[in-house]
C-alpha atoms as a PDB file:
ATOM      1  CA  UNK A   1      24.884  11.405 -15.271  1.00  0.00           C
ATOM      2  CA  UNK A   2      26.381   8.606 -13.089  1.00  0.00           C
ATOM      3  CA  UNK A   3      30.194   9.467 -12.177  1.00  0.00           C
ATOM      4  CA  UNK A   4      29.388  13.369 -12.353  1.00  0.00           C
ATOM      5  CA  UNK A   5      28.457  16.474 -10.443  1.00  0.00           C
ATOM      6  CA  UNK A   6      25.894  18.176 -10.204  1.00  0.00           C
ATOM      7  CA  UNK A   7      26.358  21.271  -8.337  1.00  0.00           C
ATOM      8  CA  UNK A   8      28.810  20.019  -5.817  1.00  0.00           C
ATOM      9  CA  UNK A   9      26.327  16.910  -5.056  1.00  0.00           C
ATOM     10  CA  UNK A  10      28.416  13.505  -6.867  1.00  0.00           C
ATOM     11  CA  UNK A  11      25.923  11.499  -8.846  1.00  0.00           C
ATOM     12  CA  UNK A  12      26.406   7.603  -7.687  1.00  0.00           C
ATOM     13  CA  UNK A  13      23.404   5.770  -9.232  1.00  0.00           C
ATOM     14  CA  UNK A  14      20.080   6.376 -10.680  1.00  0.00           C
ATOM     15  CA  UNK A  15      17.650   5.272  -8.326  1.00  0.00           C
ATOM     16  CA  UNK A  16      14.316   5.671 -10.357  1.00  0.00           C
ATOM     17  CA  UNK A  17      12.664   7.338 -12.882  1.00  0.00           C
ATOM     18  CA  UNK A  18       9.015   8.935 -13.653  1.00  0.00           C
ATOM     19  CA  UNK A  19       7.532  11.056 -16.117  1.00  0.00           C
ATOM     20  CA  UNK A  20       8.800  14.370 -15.211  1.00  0.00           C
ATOM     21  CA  UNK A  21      12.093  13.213 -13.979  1.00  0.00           C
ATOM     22  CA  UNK A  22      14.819  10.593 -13.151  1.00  0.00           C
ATOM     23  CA  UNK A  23      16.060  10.278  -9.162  1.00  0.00           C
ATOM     24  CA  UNK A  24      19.804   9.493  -8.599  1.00  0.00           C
ATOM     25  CA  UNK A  25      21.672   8.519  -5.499  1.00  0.00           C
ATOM     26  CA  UNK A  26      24.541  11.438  -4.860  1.00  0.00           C
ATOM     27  CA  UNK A  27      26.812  12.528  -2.514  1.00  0.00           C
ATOM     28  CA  UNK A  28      26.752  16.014  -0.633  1.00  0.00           C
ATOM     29  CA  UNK A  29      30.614  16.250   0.239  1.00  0.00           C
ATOM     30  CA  UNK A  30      29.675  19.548   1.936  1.00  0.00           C
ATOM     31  CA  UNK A  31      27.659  18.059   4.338  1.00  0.00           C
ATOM     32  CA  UNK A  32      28.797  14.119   4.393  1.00  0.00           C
ATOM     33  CA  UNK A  33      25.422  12.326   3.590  1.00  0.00           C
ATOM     34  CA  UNK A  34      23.930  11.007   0.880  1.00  0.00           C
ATOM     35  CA  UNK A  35      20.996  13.002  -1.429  1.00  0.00           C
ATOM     36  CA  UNK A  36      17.823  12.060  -3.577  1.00  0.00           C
ATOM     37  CA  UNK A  37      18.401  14.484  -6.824  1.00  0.00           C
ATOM     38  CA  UNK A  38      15.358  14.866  -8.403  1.00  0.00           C
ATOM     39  CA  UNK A  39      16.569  16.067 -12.060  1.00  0.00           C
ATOM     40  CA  UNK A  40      13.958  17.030 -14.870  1.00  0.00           C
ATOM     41  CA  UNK A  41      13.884  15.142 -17.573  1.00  0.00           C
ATOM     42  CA  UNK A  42      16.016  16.565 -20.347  1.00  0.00           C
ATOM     43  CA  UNK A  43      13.195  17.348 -23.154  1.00  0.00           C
ATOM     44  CA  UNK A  44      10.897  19.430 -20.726  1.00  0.00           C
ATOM     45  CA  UNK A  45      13.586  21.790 -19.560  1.00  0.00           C
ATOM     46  CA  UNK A  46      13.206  24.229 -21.971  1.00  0.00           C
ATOM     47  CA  UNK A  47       9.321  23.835 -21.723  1.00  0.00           C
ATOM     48  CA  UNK A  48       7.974  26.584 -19.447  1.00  0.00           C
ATOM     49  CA  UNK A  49       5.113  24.850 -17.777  1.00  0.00           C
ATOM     50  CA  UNK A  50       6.784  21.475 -17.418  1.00  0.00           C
ATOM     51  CA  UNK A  51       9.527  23.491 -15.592  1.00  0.00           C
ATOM     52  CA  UNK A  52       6.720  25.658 -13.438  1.00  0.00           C
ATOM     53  CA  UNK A  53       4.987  22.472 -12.481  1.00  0.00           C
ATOM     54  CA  UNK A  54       8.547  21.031 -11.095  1.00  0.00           C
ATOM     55  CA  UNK A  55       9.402  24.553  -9.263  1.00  0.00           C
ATOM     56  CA  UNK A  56       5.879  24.413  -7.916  1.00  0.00           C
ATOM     57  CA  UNK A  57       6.154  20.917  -6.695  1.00  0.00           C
ATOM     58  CA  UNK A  58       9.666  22.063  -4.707  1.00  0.00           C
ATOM     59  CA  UNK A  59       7.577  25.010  -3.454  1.00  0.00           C
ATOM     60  CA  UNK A  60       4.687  23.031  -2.186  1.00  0.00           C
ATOM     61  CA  UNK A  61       7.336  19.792  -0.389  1.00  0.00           C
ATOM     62  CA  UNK A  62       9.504  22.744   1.140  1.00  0.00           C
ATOM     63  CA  UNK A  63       6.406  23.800   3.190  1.00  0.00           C
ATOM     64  CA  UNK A  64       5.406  20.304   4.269  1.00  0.00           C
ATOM     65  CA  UNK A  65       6.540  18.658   7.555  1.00  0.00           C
ATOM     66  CA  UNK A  66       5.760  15.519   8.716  1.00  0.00           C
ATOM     67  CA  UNK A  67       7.651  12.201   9.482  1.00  0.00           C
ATOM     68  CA  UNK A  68       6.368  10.453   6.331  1.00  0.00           C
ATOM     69  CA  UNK A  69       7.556  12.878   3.991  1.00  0.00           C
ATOM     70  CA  UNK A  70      10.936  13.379   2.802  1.00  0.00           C
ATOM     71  CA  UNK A  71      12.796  16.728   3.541  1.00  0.00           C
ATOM     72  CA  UNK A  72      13.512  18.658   0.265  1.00  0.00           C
ATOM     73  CA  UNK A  73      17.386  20.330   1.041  1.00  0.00           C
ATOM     74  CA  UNK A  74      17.975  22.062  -2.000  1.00  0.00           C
ATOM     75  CA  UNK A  75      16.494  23.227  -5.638  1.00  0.00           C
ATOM     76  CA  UNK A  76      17.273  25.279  -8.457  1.00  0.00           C
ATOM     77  CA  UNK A  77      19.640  24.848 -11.976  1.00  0.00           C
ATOM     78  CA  UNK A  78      22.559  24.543 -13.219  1.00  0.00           C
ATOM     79  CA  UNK A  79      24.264  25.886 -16.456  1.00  0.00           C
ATOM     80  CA  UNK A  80      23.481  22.651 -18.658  1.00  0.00           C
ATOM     81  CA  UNK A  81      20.862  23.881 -17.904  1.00  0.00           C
ATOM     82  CA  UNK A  82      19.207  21.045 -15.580  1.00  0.00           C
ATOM     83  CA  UNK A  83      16.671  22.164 -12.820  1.00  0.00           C
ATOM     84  CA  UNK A  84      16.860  19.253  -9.877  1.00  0.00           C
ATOM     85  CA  UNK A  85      15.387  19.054  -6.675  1.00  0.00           C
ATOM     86  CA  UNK A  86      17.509  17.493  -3.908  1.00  0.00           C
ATOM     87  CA  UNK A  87      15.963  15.436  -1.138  1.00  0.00           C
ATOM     88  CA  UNK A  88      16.915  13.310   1.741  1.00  0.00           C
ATOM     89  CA  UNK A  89      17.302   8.995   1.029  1.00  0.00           C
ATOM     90  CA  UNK A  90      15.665   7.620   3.457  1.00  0.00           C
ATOM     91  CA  UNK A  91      16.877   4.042   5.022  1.00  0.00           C
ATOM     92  CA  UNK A  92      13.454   2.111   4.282  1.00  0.00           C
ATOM     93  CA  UNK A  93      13.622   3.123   0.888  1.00  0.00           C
ATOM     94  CA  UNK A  94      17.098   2.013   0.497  1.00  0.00           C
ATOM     95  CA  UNK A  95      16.665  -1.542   2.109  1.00  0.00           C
ATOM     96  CA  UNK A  96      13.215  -1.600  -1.127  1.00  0.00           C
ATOM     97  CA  UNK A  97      14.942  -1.082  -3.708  1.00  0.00           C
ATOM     98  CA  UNK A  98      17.357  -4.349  -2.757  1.00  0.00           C
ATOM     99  CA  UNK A  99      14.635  -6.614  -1.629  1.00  0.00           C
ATOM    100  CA  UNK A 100      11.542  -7.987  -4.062  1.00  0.00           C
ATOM    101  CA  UNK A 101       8.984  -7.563  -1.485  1.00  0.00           C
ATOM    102  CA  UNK A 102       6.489  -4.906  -0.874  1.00  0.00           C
ATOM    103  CA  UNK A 103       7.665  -1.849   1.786  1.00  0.00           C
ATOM    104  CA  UNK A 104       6.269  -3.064   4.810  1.00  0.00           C
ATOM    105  CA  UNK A 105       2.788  -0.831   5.530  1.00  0.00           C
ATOM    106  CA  UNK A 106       2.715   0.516   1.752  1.00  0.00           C
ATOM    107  CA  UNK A 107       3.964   3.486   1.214  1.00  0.00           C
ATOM    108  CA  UNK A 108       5.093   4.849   4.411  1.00  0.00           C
ATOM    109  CA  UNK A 109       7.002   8.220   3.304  1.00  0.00           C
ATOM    110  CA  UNK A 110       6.291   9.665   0.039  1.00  0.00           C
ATOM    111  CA  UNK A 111       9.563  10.768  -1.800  1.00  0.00           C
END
């Protein structure tokens, strides 16, 4: 996915990857700033409850506000199809994943 688009958000780098889902670094030229796309993983798009379970976790972040957690800014899918949730990078996160150490405090914002 690196070097593409995804809606109009520019994939840069993969940033992690879970279970459900891998997390790339992208670019929202709309809006100037960089993006956290969430983006299922391949094999469980076309299963219905892996997909409910994603939508549900979208639902359940967009209602949540509080300094520690990250801002969701977008989800849905696109004609691949892909379903990917797009959240804000946040600056502590970015100075972890070039550094060894622990984050200071743990985990201070969940993502």
């Amino acid at each position: 996915m690196i070097g593409k688009t995804l809606a109009h958000y520019e994939i840069i780098e993969q940033i992690g990857e879970g279970g459900m889902g891998r997390v790339y670094r992208a670019h929202d030229p709309r809006l100037g700033r960089d993006v956290a796309v969430k983006v299922l993983q391949h094999h469980l798009t076309a299963a219905p409850e892996a997909r409910a379970r994603f939508e549900r976790e979208a639902r359940t972040i967009s209602q949540l506000g509080h300094p520690h957690i990250c801002t969701l800014h977008d989800v849905g899918r696109d004609s691949v199809p892909r379903t990917a949730m797009i959240r804000e990078v946040l600056a502590w996160l970015e100075r972890y994943l070039g550094e060894t150490e622990p984050v200071p405090g743990g985990r201070e914002r969940a993502c």
